[in-house]
N, C-alpha and C. Protein backbone atom coordinates (compact mmCIF):
# COMPACT_ATOMS: atom_id res chain seq x y z
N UNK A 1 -44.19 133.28 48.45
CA UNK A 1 -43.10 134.26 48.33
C UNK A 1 -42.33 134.30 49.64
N UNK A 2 -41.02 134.55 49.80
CA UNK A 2 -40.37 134.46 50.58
C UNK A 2 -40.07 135.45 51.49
N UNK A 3 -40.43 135.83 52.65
CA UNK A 3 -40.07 136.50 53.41
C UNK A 3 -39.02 137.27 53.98
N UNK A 4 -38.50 138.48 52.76
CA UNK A 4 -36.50 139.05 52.92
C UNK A 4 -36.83 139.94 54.23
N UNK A 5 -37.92 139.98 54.88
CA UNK A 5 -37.72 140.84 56.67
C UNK A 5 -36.65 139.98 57.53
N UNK A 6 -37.36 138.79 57.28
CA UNK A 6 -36.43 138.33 58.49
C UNK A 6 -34.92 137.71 58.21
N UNK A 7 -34.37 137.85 57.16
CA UNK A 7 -32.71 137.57 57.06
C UNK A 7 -32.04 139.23 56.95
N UNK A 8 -33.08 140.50 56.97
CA UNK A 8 -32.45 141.41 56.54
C UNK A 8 -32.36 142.13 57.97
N UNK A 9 -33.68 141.50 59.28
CA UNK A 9 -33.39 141.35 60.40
C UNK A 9 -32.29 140.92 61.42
N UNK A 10 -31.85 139.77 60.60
CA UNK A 10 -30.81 138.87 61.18
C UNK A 10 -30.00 139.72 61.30
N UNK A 11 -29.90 140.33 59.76
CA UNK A 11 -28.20 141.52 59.38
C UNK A 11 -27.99 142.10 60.59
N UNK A 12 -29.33 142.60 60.41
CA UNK A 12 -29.32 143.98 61.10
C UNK A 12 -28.89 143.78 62.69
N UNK A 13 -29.54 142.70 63.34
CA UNK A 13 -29.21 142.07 64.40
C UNK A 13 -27.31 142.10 64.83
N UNK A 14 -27.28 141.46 63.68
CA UNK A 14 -25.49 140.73 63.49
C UNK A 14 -24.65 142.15 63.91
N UNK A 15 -24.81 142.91 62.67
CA UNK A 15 -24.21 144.19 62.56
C UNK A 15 -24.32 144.78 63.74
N UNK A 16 -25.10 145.29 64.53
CA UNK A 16 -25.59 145.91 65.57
C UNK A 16 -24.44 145.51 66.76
N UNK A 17 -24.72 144.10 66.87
CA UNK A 17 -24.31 143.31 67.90
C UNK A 17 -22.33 143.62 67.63
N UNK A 18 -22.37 143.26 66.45
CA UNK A 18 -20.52 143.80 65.97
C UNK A 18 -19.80 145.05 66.58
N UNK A 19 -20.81 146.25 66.28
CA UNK A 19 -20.88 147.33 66.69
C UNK A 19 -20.33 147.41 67.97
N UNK A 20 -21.51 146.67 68.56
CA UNK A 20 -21.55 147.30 69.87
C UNK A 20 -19.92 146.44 70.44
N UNK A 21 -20.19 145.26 70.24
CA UNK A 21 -18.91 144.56 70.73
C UNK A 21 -17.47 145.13 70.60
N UNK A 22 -17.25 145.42 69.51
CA UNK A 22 -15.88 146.63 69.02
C UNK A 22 -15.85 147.78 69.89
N UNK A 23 -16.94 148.87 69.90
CA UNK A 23 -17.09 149.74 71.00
C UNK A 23 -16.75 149.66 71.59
N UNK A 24 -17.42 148.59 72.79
CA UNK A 24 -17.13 147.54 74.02
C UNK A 24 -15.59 147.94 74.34
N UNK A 25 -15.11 146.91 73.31
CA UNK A 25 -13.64 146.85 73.66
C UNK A 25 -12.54 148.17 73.47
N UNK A 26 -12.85 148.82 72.86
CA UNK A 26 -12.12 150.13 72.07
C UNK A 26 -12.39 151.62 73.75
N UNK A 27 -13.64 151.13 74.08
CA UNK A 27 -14.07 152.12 75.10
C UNK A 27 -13.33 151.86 76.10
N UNK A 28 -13.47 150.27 76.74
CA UNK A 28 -13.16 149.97 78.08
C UNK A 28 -11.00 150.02 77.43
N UNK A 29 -10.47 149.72 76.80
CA UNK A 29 -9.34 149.34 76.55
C UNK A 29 -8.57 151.03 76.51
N UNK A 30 -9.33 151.79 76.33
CA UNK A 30 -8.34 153.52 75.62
C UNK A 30 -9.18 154.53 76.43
N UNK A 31 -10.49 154.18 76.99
CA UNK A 31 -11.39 155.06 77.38
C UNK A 31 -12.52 155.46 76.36
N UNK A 32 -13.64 156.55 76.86
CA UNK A 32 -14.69 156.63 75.65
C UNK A 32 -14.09 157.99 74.97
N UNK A 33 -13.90 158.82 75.37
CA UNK A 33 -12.95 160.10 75.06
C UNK A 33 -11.91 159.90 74.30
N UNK A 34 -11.24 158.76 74.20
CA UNK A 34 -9.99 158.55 73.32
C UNK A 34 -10.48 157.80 72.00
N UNK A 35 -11.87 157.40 71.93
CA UNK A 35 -12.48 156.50 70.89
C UNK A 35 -13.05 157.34 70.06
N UNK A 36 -12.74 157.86 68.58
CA UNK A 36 -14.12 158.29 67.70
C UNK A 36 -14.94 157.50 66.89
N UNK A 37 -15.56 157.74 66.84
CA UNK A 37 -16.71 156.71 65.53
C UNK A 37 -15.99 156.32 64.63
N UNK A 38 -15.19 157.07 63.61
CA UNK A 38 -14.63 155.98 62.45
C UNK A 38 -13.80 155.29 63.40
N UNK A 39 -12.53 155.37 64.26
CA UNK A 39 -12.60 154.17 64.34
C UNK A 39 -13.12 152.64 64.74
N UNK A 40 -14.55 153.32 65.37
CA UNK A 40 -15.45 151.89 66.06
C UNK A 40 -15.98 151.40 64.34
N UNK A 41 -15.84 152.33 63.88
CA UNK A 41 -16.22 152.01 62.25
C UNK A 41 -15.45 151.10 61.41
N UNK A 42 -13.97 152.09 61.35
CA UNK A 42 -13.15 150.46 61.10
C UNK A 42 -12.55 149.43 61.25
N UNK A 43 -12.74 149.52 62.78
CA UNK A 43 -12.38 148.34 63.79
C UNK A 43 -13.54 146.88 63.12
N UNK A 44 -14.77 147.50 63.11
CA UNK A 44 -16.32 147.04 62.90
C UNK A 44 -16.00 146.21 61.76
N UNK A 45 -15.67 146.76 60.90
CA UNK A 45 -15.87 146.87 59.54
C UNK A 45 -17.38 146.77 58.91
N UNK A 46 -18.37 147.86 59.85
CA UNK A 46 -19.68 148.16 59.23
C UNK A 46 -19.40 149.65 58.19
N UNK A 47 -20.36 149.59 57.76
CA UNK A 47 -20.69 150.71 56.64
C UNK A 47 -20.84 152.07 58.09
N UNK A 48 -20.79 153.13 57.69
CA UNK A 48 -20.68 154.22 58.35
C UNK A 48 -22.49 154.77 59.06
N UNK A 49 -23.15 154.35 57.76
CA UNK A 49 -24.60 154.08 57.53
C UNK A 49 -25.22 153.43 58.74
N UNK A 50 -24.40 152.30 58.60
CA UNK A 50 -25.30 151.22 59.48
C UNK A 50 -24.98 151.51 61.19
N UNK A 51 -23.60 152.03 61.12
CA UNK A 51 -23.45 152.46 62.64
C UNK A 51 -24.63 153.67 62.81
N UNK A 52 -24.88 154.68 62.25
CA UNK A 52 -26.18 155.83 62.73
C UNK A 52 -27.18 155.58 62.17
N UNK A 53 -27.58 154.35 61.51
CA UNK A 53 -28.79 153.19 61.62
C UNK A 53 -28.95 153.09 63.05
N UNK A 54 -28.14 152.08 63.82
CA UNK A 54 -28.39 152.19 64.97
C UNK A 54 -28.26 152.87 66.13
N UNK A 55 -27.31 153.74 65.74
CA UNK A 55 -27.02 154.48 66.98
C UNK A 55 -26.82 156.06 66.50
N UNK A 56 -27.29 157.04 66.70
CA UNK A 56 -27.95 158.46 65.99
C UNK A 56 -26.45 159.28 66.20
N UNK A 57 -26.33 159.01 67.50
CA UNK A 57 -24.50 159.38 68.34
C UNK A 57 -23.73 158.70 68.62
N UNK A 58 -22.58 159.33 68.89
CA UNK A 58 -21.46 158.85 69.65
C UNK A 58 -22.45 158.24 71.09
N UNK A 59 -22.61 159.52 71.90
CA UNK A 59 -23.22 158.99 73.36
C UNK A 59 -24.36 158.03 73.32
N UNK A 60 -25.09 157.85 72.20
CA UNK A 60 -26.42 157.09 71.82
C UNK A 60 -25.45 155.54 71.98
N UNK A 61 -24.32 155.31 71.16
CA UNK A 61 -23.26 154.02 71.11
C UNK A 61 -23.15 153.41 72.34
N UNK A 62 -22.08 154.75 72.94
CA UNK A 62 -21.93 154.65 74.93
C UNK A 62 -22.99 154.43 75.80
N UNK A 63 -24.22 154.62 75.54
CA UNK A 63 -25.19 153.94 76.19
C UNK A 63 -25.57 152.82 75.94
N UNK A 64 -25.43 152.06 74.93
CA UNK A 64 -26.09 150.95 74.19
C UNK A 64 -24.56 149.85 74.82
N UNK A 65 -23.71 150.81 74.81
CA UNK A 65 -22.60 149.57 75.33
C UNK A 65 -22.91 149.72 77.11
N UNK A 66 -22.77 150.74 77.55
CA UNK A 66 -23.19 150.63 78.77
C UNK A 66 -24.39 149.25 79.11
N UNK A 67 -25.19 149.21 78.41
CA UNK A 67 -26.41 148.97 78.97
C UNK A 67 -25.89 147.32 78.67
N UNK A 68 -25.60 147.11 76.79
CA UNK A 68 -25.03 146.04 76.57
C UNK A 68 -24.03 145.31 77.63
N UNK A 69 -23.20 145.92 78.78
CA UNK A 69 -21.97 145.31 79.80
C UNK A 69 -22.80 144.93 81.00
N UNK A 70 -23.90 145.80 80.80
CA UNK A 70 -24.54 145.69 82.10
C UNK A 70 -25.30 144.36 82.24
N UNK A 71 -25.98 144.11 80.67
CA UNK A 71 -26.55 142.68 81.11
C UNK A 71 -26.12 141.69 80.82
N UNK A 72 -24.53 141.61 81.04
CA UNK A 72 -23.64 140.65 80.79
C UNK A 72 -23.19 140.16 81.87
N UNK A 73 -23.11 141.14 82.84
CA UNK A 73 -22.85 141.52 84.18
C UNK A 73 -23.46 140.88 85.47
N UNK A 74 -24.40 141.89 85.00
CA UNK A 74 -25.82 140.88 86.01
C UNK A 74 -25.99 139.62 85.33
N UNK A 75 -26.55 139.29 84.40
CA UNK A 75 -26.80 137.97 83.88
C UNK A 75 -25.96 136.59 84.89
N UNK A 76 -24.79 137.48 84.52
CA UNK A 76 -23.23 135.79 85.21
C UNK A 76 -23.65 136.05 87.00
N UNK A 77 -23.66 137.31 87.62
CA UNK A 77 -24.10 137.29 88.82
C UNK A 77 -25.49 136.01 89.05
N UNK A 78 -26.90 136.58 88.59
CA UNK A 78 -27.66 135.44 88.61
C UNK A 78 -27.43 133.87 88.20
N UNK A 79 -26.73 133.75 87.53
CA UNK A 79 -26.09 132.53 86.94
C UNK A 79 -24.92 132.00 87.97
N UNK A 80 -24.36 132.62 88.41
CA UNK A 80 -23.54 132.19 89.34
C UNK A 80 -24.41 131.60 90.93
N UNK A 81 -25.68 132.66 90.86
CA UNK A 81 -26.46 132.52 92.08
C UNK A 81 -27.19 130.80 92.04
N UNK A 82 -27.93 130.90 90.83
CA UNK A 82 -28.61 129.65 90.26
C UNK A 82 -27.64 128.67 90.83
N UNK A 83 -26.41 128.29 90.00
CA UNK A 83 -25.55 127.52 90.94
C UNK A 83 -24.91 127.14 92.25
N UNK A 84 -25.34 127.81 92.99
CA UNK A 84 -25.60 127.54 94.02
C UNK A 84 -26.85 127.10 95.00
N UNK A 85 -27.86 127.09 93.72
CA UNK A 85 -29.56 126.90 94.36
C UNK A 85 -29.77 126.07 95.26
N UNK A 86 -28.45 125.02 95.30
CA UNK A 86 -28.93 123.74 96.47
C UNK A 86 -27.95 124.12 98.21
N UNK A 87 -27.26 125.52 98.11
CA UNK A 87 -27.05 125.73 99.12
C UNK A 87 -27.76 126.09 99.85
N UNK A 88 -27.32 127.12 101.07
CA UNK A 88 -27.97 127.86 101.80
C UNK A 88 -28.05 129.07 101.53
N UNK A 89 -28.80 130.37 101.96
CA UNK A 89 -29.08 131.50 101.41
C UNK A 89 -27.73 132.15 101.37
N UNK A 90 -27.16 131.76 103.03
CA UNK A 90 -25.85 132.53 103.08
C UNK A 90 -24.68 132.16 101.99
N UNK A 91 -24.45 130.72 101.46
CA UNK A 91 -23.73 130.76 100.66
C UNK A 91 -23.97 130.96 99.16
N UNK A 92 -25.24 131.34 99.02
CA UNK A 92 -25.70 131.66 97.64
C UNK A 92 -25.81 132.95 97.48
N UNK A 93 -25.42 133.97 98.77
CA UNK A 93 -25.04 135.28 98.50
C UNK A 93 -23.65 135.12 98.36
N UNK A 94 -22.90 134.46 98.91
CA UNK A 94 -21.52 134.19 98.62
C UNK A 94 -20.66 133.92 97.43
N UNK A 95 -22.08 133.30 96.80
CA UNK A 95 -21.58 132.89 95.40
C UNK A 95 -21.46 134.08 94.11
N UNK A 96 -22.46 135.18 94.70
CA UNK A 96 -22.02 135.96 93.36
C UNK A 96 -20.79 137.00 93.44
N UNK A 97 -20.23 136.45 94.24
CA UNK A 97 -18.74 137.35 93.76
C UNK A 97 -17.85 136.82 93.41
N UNK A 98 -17.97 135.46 93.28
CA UNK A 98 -17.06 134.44 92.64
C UNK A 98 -17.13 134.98 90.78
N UNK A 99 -17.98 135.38 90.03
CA UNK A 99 -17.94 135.24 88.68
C UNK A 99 -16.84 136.63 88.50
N UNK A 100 -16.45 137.35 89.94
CA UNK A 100 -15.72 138.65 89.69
C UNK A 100 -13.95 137.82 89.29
N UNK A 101 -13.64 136.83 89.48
CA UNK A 101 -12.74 136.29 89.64
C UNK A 101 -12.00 136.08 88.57
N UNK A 102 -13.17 135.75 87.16
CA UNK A 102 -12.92 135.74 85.87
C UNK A 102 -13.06 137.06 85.06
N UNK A 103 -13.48 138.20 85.45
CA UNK A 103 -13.56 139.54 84.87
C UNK A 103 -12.43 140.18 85.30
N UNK A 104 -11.45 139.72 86.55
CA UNK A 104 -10.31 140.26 86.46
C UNK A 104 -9.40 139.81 86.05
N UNK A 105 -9.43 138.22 85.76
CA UNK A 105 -8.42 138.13 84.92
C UNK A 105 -8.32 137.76 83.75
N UNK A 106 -9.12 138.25 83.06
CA UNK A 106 -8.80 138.60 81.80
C UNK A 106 -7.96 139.69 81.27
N UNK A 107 -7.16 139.16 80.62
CA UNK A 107 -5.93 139.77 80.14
C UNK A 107 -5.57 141.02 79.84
N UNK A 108 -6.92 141.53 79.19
CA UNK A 108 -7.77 143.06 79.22
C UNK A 108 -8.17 144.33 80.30
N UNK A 109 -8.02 143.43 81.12
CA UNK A 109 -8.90 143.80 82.60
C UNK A 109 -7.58 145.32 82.90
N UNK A 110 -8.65 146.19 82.42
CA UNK A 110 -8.62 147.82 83.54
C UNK A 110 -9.61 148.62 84.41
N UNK A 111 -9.60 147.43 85.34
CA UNK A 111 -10.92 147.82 86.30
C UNK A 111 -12.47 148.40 85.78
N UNK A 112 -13.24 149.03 86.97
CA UNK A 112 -14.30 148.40 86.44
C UNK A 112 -14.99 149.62 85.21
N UNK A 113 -15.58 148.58 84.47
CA UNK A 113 -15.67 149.58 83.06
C UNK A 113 -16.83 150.91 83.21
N UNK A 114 -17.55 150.44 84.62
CA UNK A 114 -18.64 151.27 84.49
C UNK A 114 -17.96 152.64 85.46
N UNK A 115 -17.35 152.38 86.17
CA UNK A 115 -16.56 153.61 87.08
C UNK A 115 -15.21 154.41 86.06
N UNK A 116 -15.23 153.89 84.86
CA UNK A 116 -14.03 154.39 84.35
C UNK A 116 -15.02 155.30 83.78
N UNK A 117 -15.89 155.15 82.82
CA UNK A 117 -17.29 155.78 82.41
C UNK A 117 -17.89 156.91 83.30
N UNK A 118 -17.99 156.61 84.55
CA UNK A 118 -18.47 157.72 85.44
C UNK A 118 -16.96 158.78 85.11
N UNK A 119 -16.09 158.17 85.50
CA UNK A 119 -14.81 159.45 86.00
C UNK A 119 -14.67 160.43 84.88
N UNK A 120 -15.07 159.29 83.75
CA UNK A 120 -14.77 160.30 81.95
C UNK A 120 -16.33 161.37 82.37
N UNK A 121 -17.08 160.94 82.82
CA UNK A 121 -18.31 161.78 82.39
C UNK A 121 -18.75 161.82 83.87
N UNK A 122 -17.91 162.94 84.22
CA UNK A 122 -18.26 163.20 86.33
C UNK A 122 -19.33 163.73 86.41
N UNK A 123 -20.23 164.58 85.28
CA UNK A 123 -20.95 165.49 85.72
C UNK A 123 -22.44 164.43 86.00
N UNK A 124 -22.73 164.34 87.29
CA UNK A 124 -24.21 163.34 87.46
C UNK A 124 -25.40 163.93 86.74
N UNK A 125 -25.62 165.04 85.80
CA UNK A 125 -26.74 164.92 85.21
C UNK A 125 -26.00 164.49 83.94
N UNK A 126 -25.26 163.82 83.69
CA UNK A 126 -24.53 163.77 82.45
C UNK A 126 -25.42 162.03 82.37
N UNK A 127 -26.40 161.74 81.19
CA UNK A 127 -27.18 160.54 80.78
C UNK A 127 -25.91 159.34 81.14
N UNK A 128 -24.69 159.62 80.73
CA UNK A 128 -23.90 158.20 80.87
C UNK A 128 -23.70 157.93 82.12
N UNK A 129 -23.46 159.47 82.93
CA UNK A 129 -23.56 159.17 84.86
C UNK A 129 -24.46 158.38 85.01
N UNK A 130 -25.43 159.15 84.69
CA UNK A 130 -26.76 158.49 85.69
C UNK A 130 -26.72 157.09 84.82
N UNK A 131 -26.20 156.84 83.72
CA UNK A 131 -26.53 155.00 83.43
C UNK A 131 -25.82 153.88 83.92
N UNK A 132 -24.88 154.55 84.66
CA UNK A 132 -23.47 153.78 85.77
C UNK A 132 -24.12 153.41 86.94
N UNK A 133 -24.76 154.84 87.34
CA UNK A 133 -26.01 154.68 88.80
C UNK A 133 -26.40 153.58 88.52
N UNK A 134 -27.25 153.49 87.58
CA UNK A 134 -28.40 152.53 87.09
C UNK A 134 -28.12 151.43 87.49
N UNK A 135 -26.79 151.08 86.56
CA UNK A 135 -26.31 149.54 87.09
C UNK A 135 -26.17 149.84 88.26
N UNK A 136 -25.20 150.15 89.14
CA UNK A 136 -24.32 149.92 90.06
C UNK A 136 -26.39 149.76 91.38
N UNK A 137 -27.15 150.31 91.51
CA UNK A 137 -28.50 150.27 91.47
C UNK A 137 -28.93 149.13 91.94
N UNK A 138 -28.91 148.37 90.18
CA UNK A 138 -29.41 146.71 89.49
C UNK A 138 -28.43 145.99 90.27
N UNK A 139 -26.85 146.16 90.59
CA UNK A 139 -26.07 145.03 90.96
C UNK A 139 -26.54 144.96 92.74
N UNK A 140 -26.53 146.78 93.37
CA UNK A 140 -26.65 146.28 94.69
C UNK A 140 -28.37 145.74 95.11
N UNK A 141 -29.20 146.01 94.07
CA UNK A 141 -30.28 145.41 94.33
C UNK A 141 -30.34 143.87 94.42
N UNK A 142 -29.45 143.26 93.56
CA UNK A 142 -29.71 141.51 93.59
C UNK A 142 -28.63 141.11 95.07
N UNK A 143 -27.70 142.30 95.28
CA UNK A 143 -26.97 141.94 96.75
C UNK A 143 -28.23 142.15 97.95
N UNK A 144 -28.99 142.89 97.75
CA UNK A 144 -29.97 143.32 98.57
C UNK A 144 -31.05 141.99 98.84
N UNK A 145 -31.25 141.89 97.17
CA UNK A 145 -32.58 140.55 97.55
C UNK A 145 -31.66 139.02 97.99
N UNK A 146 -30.91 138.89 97.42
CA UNK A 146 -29.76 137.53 98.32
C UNK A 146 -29.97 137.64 99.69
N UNK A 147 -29.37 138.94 100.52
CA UNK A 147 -29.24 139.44 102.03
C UNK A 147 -31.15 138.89 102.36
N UNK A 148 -31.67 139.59 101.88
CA UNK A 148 -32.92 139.60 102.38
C UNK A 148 -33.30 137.49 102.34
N UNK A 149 -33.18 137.32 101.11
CA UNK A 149 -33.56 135.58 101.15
C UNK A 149 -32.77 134.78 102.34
N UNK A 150 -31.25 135.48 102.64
CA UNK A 150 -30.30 135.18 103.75
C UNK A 150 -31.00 135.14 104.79
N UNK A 151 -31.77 135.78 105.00
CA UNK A 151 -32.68 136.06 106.38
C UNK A 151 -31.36 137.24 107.84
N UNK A 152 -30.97 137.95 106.69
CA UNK A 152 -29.77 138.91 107.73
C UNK A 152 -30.80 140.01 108.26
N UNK A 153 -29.97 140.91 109.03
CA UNK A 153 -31.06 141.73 110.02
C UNK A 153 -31.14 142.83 108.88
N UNK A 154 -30.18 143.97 108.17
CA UNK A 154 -30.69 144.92 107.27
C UNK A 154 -29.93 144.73 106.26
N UNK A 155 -31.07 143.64 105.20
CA UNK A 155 -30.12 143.99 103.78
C UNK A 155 -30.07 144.82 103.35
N UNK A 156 -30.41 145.68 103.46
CA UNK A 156 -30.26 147.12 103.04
C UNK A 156 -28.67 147.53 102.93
N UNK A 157 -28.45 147.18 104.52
CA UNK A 157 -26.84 147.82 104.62
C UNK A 157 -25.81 146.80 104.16
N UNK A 158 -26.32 145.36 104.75
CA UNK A 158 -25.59 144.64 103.98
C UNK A 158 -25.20 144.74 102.15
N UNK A 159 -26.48 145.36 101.66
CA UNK A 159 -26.12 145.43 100.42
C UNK A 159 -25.49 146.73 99.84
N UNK A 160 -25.48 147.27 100.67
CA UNK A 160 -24.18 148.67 100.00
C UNK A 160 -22.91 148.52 100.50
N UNK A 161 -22.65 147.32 101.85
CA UNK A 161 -21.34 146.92 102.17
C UNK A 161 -20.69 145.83 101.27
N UNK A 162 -21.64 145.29 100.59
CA UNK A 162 -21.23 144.31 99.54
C UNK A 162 -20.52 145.67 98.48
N UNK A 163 -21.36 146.26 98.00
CA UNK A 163 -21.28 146.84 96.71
C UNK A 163 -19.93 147.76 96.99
N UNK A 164 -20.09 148.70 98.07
CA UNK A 164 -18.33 149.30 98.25
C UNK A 164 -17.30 148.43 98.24
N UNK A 165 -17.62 146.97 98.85
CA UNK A 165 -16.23 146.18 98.53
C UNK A 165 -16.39 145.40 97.32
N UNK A 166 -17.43 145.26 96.19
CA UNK A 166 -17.10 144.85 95.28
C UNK A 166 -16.15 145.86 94.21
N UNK A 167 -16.94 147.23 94.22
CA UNK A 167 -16.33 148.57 93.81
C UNK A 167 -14.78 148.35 94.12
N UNK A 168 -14.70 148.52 95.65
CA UNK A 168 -13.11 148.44 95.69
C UNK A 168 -12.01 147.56 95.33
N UNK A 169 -12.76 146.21 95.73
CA UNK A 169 -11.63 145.34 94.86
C UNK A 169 -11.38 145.46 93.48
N UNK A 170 -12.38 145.59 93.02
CA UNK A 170 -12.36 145.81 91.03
C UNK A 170 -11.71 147.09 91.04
N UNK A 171 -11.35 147.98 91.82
CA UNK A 171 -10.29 148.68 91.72
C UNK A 171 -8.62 148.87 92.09
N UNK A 172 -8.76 148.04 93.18
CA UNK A 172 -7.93 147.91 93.89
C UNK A 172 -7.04 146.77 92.88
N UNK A 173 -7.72 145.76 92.30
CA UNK A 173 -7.19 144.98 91.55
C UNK A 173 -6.29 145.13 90.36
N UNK A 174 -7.07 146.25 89.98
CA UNK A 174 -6.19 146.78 88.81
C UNK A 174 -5.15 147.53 89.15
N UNK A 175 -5.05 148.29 90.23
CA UNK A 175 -4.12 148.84 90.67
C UNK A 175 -3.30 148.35 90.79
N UNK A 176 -3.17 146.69 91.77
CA UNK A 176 -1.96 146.47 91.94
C UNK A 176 -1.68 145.51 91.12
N UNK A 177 -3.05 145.13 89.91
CA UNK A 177 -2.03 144.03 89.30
C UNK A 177 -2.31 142.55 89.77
N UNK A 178 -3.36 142.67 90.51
CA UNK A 178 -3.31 140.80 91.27
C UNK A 178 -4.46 140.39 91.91
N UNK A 179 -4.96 139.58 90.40
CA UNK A 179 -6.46 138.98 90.90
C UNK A 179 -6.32 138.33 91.73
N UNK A 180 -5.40 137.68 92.91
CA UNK A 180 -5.53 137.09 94.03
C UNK A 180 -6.28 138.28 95.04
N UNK A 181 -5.92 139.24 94.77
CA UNK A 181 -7.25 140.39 95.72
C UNK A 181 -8.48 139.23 96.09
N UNK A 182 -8.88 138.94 94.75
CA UNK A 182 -10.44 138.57 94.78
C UNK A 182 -10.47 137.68 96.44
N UNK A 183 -9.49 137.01 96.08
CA UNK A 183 -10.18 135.75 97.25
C UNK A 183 -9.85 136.33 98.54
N UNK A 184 -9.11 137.50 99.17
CA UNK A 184 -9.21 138.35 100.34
C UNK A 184 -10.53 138.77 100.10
N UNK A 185 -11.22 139.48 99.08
CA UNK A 185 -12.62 140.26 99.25
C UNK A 185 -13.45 139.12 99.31
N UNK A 186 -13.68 137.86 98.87
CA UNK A 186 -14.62 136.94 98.82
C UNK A 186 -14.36 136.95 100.56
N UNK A 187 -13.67 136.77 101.27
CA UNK A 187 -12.92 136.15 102.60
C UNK A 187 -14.20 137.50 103.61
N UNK A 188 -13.64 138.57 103.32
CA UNK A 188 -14.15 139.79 103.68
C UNK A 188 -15.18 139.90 103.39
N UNK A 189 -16.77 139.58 102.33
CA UNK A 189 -17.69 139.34 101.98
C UNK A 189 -18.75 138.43 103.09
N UNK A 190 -17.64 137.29 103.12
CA UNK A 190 -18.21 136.21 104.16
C UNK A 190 -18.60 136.48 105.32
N UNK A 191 -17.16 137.30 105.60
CA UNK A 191 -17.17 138.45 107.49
C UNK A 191 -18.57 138.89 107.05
N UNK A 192 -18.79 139.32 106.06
CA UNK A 192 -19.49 140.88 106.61
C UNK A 192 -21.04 139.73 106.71
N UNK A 193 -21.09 138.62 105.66
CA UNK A 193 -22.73 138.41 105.68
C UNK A 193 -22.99 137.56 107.15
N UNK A 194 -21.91 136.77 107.67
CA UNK A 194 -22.49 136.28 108.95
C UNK A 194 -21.75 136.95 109.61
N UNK A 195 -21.77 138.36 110.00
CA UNK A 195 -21.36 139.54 111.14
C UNK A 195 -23.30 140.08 110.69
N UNK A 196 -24.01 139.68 109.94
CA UNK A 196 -25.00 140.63 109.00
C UNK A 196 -26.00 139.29 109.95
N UNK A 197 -25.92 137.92 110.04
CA UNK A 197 -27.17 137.53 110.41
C UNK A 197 -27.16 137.43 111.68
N UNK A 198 -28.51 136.90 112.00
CA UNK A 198 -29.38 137.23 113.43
C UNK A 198 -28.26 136.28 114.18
N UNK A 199 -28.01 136.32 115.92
CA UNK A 199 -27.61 135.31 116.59
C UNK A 199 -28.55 134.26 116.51
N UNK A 200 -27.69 132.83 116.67
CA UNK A 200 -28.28 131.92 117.13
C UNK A 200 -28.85 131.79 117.62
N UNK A 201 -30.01 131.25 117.90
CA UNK A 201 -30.69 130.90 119.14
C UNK A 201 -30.19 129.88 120.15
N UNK A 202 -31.12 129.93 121.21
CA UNK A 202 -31.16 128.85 122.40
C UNK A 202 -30.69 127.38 122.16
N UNK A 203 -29.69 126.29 121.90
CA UNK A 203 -29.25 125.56 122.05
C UNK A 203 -30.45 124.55 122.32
């Protein structure tokens, strides 16, 4: 007998994933405040059902996309890092701000989706605040462990000087309109990681 769990899994998978992707775009494109459920519903074109199948709320959605951007996010950061595996530490911290290059210019691009999310929902005990923390957290932590493999004196600080100027350019960018920003902040990135390691030694 044939096993209907796992194609009714798949659905469920498919659908889910639709969901969230429409959200995605409907949230970051108008804001989450300007989005209601029917329309992530008939953007979707899921059953009404199947959206509070998976997701109980509205904010239950906004977290699931949150979390969904987040490991899209990090993912291309590590992936960007990997590619660089045959450099040196310093330029393989260098490398993950290069994948920012293609998130701004996309045609879509209104800065960064997780700070637009905080500003809609300022209040920090508010679950979607604290899930912005989270990332923003996860991103300066992999700036942190890079610095540290770099062999710099405090990744620590190096990695929250990364993260304010990644923050700012992804804002600054949208502001004015001109992913050429990126390659001033990549430029400014560089300053900061060898201003960040030990002097040379003795000749």
């Amino acid at each position: 007998m044939k096993n209907s769990r796992q194609p009714r899994k798949k659905l469920d998978s498919q659908v889910r994933k639709k969901l969230l992707e429409t959200a995605a775009d409907l949230f970051y494109r108008r804001g989450i405040e300007n989005v209601g459920i029917n329309e992530v519903i008939d953007r979707s074109g899921a059953a009404r059902m199947s959206l509070y199948y998976h997701f109980p709320s509205k904010d239950a959605l906004i977290l699931a996309v949150l979390d969904h951007t987040s490991e899209i996010r990090l993912k291309a950061l590590e992936e960007a890092n990997k590619k660089g595996k045959d450099k040196d530490p310093r330029s393989r911290l260098l490398e993950v701000f290069r994948p920012m290059k293609g998130i701004v210019e996309d045609e879509g691009f209104r800065g960064c989706a997780f700070i637009n999310a905080a500003t809609e929902r300022a209040d920090p005990a508010d679950p979607i605040h604290e899930r912005v923390a989270r990332y923003k957290s996860d991103l300066r932590g992999i700036f942190a462990r890079l610095a540290q493999e770099a062999g710099v004196l405090s990744p620590d600080l190096l990695s929250w000087q990364l993260l304010l100027l990644w923050d700012g350019t992804m804002t600054e960018v949208y502001i004015q309109q001109d992913p050429n920003l990126v390659d001033a902040a990549i430029l400014a990135a560089e300053t900061l990681i060898r201003s960040a390691l030990p002097p040379p030694g003795p000749a």
